[in-house]
Protein backbone atom coordinates (compact mmCIF):
# COMPACT_ATOMS: atom_id res chain seq x y z
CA UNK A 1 0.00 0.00 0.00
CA UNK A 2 1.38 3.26 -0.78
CA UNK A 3 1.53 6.41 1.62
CA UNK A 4 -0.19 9.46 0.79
CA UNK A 5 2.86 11.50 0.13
CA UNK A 6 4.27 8.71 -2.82
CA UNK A 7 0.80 9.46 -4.14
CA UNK A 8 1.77 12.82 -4.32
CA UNK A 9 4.64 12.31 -6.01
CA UNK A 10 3.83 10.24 -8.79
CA UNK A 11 4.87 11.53 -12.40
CA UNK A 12 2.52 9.58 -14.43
CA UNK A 13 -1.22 10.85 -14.47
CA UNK A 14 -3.88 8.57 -13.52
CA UNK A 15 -4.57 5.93 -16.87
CA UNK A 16 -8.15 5.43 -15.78
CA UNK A 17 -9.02 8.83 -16.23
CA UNK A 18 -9.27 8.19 -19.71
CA UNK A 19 -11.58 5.88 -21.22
CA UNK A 20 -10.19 2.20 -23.29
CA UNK A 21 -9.96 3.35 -26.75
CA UNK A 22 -11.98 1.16 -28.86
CA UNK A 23 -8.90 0.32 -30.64
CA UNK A 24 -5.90 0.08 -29.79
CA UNK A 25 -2.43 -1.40 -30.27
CA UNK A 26 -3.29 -3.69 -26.91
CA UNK A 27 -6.10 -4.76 -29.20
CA UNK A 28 -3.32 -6.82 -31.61
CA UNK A 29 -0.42 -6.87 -29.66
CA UNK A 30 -0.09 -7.70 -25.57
CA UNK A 31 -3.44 -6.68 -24.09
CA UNK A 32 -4.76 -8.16 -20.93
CA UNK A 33 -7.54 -7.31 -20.33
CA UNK A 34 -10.83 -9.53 -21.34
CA UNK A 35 -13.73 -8.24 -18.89
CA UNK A 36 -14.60 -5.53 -16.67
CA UNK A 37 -14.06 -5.89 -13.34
CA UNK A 38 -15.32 -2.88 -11.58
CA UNK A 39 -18.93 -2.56 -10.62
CA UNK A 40 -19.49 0.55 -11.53
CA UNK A 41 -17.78 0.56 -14.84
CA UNK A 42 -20.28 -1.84 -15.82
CA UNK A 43 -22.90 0.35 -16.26
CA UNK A 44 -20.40 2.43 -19.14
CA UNK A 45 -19.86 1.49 -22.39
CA UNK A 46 -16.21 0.00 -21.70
CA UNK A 47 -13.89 -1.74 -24.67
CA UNK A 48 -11.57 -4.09 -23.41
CA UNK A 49 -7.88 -5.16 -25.40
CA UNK A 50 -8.96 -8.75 -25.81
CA UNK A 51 -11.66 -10.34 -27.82
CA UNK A 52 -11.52 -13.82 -27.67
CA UNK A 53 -13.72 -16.15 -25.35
CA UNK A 54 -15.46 -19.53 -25.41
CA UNK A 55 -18.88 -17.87 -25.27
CA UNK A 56 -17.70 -15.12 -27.91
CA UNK A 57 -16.64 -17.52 -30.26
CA UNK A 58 -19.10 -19.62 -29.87
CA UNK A 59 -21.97 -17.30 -30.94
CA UNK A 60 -19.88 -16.06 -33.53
CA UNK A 61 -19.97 -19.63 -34.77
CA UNK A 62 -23.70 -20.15 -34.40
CA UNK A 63 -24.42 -16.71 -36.33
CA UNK A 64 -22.12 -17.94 -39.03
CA UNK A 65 -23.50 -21.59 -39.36
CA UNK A 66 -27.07 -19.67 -39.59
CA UNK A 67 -26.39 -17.86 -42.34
CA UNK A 68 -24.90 -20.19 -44.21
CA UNK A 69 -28.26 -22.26 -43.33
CA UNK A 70 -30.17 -19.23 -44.42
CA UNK A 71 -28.42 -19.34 -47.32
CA UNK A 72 -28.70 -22.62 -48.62
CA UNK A 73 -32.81 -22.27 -47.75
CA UNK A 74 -33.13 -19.20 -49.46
CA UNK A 75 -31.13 -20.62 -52.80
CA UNK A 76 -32.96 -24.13 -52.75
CA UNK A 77 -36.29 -22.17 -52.07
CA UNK A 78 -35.60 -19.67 -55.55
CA UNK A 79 -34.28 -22.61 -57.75
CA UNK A 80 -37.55 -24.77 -56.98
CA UNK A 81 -39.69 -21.60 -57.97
CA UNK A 82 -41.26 -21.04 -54.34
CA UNK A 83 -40.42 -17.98 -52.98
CA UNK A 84 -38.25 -14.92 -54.13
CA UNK A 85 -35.60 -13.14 -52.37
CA UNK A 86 -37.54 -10.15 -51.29
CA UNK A 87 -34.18 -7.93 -49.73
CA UNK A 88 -33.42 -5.91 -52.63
CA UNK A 89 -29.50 -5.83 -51.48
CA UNK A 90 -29.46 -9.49 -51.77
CA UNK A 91 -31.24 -9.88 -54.98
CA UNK A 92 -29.00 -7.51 -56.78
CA UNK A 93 -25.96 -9.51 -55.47
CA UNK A 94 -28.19 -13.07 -56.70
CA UNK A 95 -28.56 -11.58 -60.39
CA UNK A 96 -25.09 -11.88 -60.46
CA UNK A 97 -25.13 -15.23 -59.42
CA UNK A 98 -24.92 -17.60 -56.50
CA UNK A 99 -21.08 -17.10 -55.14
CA UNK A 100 -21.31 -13.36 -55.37
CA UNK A 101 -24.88 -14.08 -53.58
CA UNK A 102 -23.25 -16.21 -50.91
CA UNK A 103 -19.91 -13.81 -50.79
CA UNK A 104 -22.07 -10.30 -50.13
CA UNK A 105 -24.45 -12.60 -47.39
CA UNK A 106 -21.34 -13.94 -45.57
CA UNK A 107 -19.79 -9.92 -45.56
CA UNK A 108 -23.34 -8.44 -44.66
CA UNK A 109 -23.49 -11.10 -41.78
CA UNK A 110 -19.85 -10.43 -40.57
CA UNK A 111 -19.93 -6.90 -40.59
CA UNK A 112 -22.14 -7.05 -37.61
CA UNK A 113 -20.17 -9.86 -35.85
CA UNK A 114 -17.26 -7.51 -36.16
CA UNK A 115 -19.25 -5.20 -34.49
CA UNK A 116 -20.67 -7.83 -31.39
CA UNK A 117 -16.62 -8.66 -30.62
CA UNK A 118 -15.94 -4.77 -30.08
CA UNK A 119 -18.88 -3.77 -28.01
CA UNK A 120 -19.17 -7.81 -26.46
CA UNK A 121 -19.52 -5.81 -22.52
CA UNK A 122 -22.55 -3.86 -23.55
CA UNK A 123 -25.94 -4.75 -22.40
CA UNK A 124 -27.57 -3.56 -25.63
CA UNK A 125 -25.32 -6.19 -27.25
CA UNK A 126 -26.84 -8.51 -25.27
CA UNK A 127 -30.07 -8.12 -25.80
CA UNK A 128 -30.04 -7.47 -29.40
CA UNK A 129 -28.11 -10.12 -29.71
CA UNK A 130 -31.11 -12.22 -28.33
CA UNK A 131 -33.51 -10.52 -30.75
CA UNK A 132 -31.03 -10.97 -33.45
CA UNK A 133 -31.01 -14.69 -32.72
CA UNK A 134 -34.70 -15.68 -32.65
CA UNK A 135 -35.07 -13.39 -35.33
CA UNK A 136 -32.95 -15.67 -37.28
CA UNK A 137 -34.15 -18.76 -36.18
CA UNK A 138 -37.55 -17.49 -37.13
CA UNK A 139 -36.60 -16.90 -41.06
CA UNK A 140 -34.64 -20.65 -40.87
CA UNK A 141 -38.00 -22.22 -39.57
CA UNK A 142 -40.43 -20.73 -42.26
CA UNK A 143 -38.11 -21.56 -45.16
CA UNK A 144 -38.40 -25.11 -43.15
CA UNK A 145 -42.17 -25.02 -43.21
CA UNK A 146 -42.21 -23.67 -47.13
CA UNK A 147 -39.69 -26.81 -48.11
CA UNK A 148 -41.73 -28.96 -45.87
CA UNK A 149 -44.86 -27.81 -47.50
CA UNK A 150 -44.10 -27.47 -51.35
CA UNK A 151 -41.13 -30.04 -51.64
CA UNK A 152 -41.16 -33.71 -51.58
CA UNK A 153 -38.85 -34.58 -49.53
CA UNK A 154 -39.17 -38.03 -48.95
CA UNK A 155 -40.80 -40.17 -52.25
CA UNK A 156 -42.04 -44.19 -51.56
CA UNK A 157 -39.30 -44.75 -54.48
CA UNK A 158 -36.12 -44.15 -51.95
CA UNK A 159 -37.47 -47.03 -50.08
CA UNK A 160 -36.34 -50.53 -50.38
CA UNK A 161 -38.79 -52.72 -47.76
C-alpha cells in the first residue's frame, strides 16, 4: 500500500481517467484485459484489449452456421420456384449469381459480428443479440415449413422394404 505523500509524487497521471480506446495497439499486440471488473464501470460502455472467449466464439460460430443455413434455404427455395428473395441488397448480389450471392451474405453477416466482438460488454449487445437470434431462427424455420410444405422430400421410391 502506498503512503499518501508517494501518491503525491507520482509523475505519471492517472490511466483510468481516460476511457479504453476502442482500438488500440493492446487490441493486436499484448493486451490483458478480457472483462470488466469494476462494478461501476459496468454500467459504461467499456472496450476491453482482448476479444476472444469460449462464449464469444461460440456465438460467432452459431451466427455464421445460420447464415450459411439461411443461405442454402433461401437458394434451394428460388431454384424450386417457391419464394423470391424479397431484400433488394441481396437480390442484386443473386442476379449476379450464386457465389457473389453467398460472398455479399457472408460480408453483410460479418460486418455485424465484427461489431458484437468490439462492443461484447454492452448490455444492448446482449439483448439485441437475443432478438437478433430468434429473429434468425424465425426466417430458418419458415423456409423449413415452405420446403416442408411445397417439396417432396421423402418419395415411396427411396425405399427398399
Amino acid at each position: 500500500m502506498q503512503s499518501s505523500e508517494e501518491t503525491v509524487r507520482r509523475v505519471l497521471s492517472d490511466r483510468r481517467k481516460s476511457p479504453t480506446p476502442l482500438m488500440s495497439r493492446y487490441s493486436f499486440l499484448s493486451g490483458r484485459r478480457k472483462t470488466i471488473r469494476r462494478e461501476r464501470d459496468k454500467e459504461k460502455h467499456i472496450f476491453v484489449d482482448l476479444y476472444y472467449s469460449n462464449r464469444l466464439l461460440i456465438t460467432i460460430l452459431v451466427f455464421l452456421t445460420l447464415n450459411l443455413i439461411d443461405s442454402y434455404f433461401t437458394l434451394t427455395l428460388i431454384e424450386e420456384n417457391i419464394a423470391a428473395e424479397i431484400n433488394p441488397i441481396m437480390n442484386f448480389f443473386l442476379g449476379y449469381g450464386i457465389t457473389p450471392f453467398i460472398v455479399a451474405k457472408f460480408f453483410i453477416t460479418s460486418v455485424p459480428l465484427i461489431i458484437l466482438c468490439l462492443c461484447k460488454n454492452c448490455s444492448l449487445t446482449k439483448i439485441l443479440l437475443v432478438f437478433a437470434f430468434l429473429f434468425y431462427l424465425l426466417i430458418i424455420f419458415h423456409e423449413l415449413n415452405l420446403m416442408y410444405q411445397f417439396l417432396p422430400v421423402f418419395e415411396k421410391s427411396h425405399y427398399v422394404f
